[in-house]
Each structure stands twice: as structure tokens, then as C-alpha cells.
Protein backbone atom coordinates (compact mmCIF):
# COMPACT_ATOMS: atom_id res chain seq x y z
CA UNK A 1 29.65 41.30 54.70
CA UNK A 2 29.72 37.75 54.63
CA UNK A 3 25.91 37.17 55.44
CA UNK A 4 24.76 40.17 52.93
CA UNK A 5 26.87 37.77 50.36
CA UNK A 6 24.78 34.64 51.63
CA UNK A 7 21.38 36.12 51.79
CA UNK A 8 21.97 37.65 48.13
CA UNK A 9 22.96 33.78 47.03
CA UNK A 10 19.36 32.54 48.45
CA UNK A 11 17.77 35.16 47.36
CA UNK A 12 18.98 34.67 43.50
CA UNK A 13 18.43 31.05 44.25
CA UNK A 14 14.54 31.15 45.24
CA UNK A 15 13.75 34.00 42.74
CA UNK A 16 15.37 31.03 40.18
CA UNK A 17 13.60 28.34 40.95
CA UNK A 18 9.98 30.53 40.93
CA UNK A 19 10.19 31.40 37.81
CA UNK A 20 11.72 28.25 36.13
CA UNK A 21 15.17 30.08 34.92
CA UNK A 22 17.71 27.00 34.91
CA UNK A 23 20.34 27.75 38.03
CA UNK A 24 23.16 25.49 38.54
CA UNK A 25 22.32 22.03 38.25
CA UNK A 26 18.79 22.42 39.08
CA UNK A 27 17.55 23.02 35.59
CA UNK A 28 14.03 20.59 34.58
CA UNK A 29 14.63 18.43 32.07
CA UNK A 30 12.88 18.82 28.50
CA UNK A 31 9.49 16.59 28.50
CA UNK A 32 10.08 14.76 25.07
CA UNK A 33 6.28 13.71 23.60
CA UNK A 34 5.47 9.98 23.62
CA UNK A 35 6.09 7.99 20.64
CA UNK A 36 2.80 7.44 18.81
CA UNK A 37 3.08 4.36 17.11
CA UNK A 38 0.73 2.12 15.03
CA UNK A 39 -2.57 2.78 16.96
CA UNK A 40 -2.61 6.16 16.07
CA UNK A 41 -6.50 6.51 14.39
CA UNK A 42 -5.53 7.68 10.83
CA UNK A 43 -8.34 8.29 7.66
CA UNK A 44 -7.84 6.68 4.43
CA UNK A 45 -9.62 7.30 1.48
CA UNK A 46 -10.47 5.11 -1.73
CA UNK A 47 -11.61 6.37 -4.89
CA UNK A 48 -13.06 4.53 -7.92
CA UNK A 49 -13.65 6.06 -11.20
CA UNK A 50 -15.16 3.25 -12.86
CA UNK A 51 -17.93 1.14 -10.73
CA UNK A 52 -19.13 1.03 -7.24
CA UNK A 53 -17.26 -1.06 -5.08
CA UNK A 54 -17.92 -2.59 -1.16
CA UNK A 55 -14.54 -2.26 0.60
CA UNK A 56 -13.24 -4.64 2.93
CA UNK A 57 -10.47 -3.71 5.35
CA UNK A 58 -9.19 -6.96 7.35
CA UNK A 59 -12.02 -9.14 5.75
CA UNK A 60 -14.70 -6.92 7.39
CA UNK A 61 -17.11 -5.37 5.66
CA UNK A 62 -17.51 -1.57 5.48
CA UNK A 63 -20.32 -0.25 3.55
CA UNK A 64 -23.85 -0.99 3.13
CA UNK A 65 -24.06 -0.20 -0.52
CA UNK A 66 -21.83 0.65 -3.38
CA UNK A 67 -19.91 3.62 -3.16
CA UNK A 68 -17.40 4.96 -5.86
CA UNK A 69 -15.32 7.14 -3.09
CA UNK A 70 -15.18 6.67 0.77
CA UNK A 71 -13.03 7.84 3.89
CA UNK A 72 -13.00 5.57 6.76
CA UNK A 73 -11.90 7.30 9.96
CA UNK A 74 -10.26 6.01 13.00
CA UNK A 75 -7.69 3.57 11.22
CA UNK A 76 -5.15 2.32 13.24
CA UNK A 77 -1.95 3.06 10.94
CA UNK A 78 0.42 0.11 10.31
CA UNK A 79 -0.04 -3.70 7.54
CA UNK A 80 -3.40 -4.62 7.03
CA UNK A 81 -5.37 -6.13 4.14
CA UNK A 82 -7.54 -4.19 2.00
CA UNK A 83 -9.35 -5.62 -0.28
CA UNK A 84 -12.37 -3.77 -2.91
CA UNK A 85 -15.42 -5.98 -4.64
CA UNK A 86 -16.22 -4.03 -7.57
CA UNK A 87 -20.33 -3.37 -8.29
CA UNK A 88 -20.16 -5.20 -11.76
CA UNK A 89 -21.26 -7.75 -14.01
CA UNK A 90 -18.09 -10.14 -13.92
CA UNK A 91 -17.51 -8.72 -9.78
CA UNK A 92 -13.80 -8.33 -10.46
CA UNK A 93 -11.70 -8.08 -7.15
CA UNK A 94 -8.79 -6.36 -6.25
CA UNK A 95 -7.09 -6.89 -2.89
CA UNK A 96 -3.39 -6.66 -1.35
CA UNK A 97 -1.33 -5.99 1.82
CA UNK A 98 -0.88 -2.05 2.29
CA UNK A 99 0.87 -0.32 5.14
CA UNK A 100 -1.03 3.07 6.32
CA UNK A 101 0.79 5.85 7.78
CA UNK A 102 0.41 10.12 6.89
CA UNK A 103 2.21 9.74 3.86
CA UNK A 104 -0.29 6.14 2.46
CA UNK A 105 -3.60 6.82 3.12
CA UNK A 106 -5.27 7.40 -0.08
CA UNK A 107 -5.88 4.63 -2.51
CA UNK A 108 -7.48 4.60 -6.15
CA UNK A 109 -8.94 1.64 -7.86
CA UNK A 110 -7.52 1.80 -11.93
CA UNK A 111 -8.62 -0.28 -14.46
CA UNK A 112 -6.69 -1.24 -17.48
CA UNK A 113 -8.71 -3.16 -20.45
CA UNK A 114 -10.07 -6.13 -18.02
CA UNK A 115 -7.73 -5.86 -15.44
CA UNK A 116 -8.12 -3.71 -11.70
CA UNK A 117 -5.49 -2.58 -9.43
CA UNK A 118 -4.56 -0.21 -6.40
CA UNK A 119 -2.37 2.81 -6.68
CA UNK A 120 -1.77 4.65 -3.77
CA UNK A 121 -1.88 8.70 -3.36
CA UNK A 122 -5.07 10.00 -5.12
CA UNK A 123 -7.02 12.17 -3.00
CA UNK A 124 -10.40 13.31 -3.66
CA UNK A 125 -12.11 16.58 -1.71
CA UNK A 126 -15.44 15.14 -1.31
CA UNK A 127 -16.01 11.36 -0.63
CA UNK A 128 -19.53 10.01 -0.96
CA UNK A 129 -19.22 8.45 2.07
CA UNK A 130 -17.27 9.38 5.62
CA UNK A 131 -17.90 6.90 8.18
CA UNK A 132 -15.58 5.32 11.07
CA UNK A 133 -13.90 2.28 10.63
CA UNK A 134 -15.70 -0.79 11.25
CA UNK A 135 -13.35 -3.05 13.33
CA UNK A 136 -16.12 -6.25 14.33
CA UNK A 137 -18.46 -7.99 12.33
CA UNK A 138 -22.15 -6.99 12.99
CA UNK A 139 -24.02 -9.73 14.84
CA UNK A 140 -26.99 -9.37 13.26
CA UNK A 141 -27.66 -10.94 9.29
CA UNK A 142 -29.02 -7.61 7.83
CA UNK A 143 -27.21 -4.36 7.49
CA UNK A 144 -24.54 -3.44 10.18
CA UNK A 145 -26.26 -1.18 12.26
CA UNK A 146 -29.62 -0.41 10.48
CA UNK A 147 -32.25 -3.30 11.09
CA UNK A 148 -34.38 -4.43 7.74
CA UNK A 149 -32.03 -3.41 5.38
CA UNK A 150 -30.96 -5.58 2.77
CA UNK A 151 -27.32 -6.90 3.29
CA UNK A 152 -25.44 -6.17 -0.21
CA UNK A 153 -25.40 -9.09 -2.41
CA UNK A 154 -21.53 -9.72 -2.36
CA UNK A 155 -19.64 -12.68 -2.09
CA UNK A 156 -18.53 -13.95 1.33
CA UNK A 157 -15.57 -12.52 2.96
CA UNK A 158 -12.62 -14.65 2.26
CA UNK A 159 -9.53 -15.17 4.63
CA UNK A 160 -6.58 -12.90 3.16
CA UNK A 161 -4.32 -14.98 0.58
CA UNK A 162 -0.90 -15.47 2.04
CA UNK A 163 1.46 -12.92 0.54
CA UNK A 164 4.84 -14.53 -0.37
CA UNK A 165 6.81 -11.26 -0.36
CA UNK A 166 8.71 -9.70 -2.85
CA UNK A 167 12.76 -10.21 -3.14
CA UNK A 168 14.82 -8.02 -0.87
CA UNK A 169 15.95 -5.20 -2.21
CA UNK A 170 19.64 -5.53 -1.55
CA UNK A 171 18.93 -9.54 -3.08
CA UNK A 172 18.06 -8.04 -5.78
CA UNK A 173 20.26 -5.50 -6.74
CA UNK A 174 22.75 -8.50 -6.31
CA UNK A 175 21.20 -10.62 -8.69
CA UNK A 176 20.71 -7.61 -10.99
CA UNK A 177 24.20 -7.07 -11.08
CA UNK A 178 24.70 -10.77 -11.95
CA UNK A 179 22.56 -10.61 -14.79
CA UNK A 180 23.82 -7.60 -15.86
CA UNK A 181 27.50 -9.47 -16.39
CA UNK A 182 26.55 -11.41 -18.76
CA UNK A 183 27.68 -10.38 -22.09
CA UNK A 184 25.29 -11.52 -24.74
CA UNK A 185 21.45 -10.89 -24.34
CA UNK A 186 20.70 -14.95 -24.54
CA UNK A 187 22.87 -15.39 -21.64
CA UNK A 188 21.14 -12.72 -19.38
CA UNK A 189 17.63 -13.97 -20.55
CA UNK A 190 18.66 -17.03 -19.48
CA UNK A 191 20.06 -16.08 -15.83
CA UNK A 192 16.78 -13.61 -15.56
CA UNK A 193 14.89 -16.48 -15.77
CA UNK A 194 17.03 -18.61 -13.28
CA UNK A 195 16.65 -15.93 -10.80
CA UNK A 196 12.57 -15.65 -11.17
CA UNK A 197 12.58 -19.83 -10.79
CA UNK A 198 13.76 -19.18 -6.79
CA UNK A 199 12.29 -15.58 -5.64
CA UNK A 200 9.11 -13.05 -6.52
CA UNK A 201 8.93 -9.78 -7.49
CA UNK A 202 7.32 -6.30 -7.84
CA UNK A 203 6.06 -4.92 -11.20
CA UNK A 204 9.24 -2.28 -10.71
CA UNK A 205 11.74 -5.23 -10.04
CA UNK A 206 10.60 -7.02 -13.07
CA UNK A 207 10.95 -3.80 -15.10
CA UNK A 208 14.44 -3.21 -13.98
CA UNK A 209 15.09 -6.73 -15.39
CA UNK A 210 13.61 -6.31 -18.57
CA UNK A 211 15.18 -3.03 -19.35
CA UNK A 212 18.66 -5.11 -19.30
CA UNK A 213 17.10 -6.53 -22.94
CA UNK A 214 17.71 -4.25 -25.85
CA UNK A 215 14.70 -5.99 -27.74
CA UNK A 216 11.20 -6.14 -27.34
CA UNK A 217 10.10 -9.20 -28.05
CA UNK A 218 12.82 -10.13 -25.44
CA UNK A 219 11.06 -8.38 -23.22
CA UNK A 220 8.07 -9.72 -23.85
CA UNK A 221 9.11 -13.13 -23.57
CA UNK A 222 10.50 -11.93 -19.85
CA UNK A 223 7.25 -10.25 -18.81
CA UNK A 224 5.28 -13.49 -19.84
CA UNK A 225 7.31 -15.55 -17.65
CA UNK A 226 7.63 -13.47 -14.77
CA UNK A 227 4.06 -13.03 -14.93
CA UNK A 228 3.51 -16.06 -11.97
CA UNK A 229 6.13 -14.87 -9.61
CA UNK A 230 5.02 -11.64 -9.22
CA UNK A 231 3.29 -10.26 -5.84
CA UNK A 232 1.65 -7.13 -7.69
CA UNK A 233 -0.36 -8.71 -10.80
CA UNK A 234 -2.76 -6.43 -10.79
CA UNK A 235 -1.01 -3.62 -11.60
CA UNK A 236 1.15 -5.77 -14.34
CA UNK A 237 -0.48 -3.57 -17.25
CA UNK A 238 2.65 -0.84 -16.11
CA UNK A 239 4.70 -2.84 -17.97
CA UNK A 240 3.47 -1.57 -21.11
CA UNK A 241 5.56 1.58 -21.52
CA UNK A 242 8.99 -1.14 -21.79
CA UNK A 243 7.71 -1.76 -25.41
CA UNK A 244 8.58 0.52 -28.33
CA UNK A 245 6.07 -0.84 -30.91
CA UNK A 246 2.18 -0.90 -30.29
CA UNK A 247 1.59 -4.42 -31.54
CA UNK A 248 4.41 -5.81 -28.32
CA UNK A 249 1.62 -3.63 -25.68
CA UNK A 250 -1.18 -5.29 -28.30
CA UNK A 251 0.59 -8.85 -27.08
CA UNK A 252 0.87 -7.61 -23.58
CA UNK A 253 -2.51 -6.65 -23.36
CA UNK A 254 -3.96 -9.77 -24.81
CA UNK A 255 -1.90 -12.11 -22.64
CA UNK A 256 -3.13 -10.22 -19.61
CA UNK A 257 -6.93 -10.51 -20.68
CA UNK A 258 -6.43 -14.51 -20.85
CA UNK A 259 -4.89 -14.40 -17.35
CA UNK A 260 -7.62 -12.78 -15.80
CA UNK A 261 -10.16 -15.56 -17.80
């Protein structure tokens, strides 16, 4: 009886382990997938509705001519520098630190009166070019790739600015509330201001400020000095839709043309 018992155990044992069924403590252990980080290739895509542009992405050139919409494929995800040359008369630039992953990889260029920026999730079906992501410079003076063609009369590639970076968030919702305890508006323009002497900001951060002032030329006077200590000038034109009368976004507007002079 004894050995029927055994050779019913083995049995039971080897018909588990064929077919994978977890016995005992012999069951495999889940495979987990490898982390993919950074290096993952990723597409982007940047859109223009205004002029051609050339698009640089870490101070190399991409594209032979100007192109108002263009994927690049095989982007490692991750912080790099991106930077657009706009096909124009005055050859207005836009360029800025932006962080790529599933959720960032579309980009448009707007334009607001004299002014460019870079907004992030615009897709469009149909860019005019798709091409892979150029990670060297071409060796050779004409084209990249393509022997006699013209190179595209841009300006030189220029090293990426250093980026002071914005104030931390939980810094700033610190020195928010500080502002925010003063009682009378004078005294929380005046602490608004302290706190722009020592830090930068975003567009957004200097819009939380200046929503703490009840009046608009208040504002105004904020916006125009926070103007220099802010990482995201290009996209200052947002800043309009703090003012309730037309002729404070009139001021806006004209202070941001002379800025861009």
C-alpha cells in the first residue's frame, strides 16, 4: 500500500512539473519585463502654422529645407534642447529645454503679435516630413547626406543657453503663502517683488502671483517686472487673460513687442 502511495506522489509530481502547474515550492517565478528607460527611440512631432522653420534638436541640425510640420523618429526619450529657426524675414528663434516621454512628444510653434513660443501636445496626422533623428553632424559642408545640395542659409548652431531653472514648487507655494499674508495690496506687491529679486519663474508661477492683486494695473506693474526672471519668455503673451480691460493686454502687448526689439 505504501509504495502504490509513493509511486502516485511521483507520478503527480512529474506530470506537475511537465506541464508547468505550480506544485509545492517548485513553482517558476513571474519574469517581470526590463525597465525601459530613457533610450527608448520615441517620435516627436513639431508643427508650425505660420512659417517654415529648420529644427535643431541638441544643436544639430535636422532638415535640409524649411518645413512647417515634421516627425523625427528614433528619439531617445528624456531632457534635451530643442530649438526651431523660423523661415522669415526678421529669423525669429524659439528654443528651450523639453523632456520627451509618451505623454510630450508633440510640439507646436505659436506666435503672438511679434513674439514665438512652444506649446506642447498638438498633433498633426500628416507631417511634411518623417525622417530619423539625426544624432552627428554631417562631415561634409553641403547637405547632410545628399552631395551638391545647397546647405540652408541659417545661422550657425549656437551652444544651448544655460537654463537657470524655475523655483521649486514646494518654494514656491511657501513664498506664495507669505505673500498672500500680507494684508494690504502695497504690502504684497512689495514682498512679490522681494521674492522675484532672489528666484525665477514659470509664466504659471508668475500668474499665481499676480492673481493675489485685485487691480490691473497692479498686475501689470508685476508682469513688467517679473518679465527678466522668468525661464519661459516666450510664451509670456499667456499672461494676457489676468487683465479685465483691453487697453492693460494693449500695454502688455506693447511692452512685449519692445522686448523682443
Amino acid at each position: 500500500m505504501k509504495n502504490n502511495l509513493l509511486k502516485l506522489a511521483l507520478c503527480i509530481l512529474a506530470v506537475a512539473m511537465l506541464t508547468g502547474l505550480p506544485y509545492s515550492g517548485f513553482a517558476q517565478q513571474p519574469r517581470h519585463p526590463q525597465h525601459q528607460g530613457n533610450n527608448v527611440p520615441l517620435s516627436i512631432t513639431v508643427t508650425s502654422d505660420y512659417e517654415g522653420f529648420w529644427i535643431f534638436f541638441d544643436d544639430i541640425l535636422q532638415n535640409e529645407q524649411p518645413t512647417k510640420s515634421i516627425r523625427l523618429d528614433r528619439v531617445p526619450g528624456g531632457e534635451h534642447y530643442l530649438r526651431v529657426e523660423m523661415n522669415d524675414a526678421e529669423h525669429h528663434t524659439v528654443g528651450q529645454l523639453i523632456f520627451i516621454d509618451p505623454a510630450n512628444n508633440r510640439f507646436r510653434v505659436e506666435k503672438q503679435r511679434h513674439l514665438f513660443g512652444l506649446s506642447i501636445g498638438y498633433a498633426i496626422a500628416r507631417p511634411e516630413v518623417v525622417m530619423p533623428l539625426i544624432a552627428h553632424q554631417a562631415n561634409h559642408p553641403q547637405g547632410m547626406g545628399r552631395p551638391g545640395l545647397p546647405h540652408p542659409t541659417v545661422r550657425p548652431a549656437m551652444p544651448a543657453p544655460v537654463v537657470t531653472p524655475a523655483m521649486g514648487e514646494g518654494d514656491f507655494r511657501i513664498a506664495l503663502e507669505r505673500v498672500k499674508s500680507e494684508n494690504f495690496e502695497s504690502n504684497r506687491i512689495t514682498a512679490a517683488k522681494r521674492i522675484v529679486d532672489n528666484n525665477y519663474f514659470t509664466v504659471g508661477q508668475i500668474e499665481q502671483l499676480c492673481r493675489l492683486f485685485e487691480f490691473d494695473n497692479n498686475r501689470l506693474e508685476f508682469v513688467k517686472y517679473a518679465y527678466p526672471r522668468c525661464v519661459e519668455q516666450g510664451r509670456y503673451y499667456m499672461l494676457r487673460d489676468l487683465f479685465t480691460f483691453d487697453s492693460h493686454k494693449q500695454e502688455l502687448d506693447k511692452f512685449l513687442d519692445e522686448q523682443a526689439r
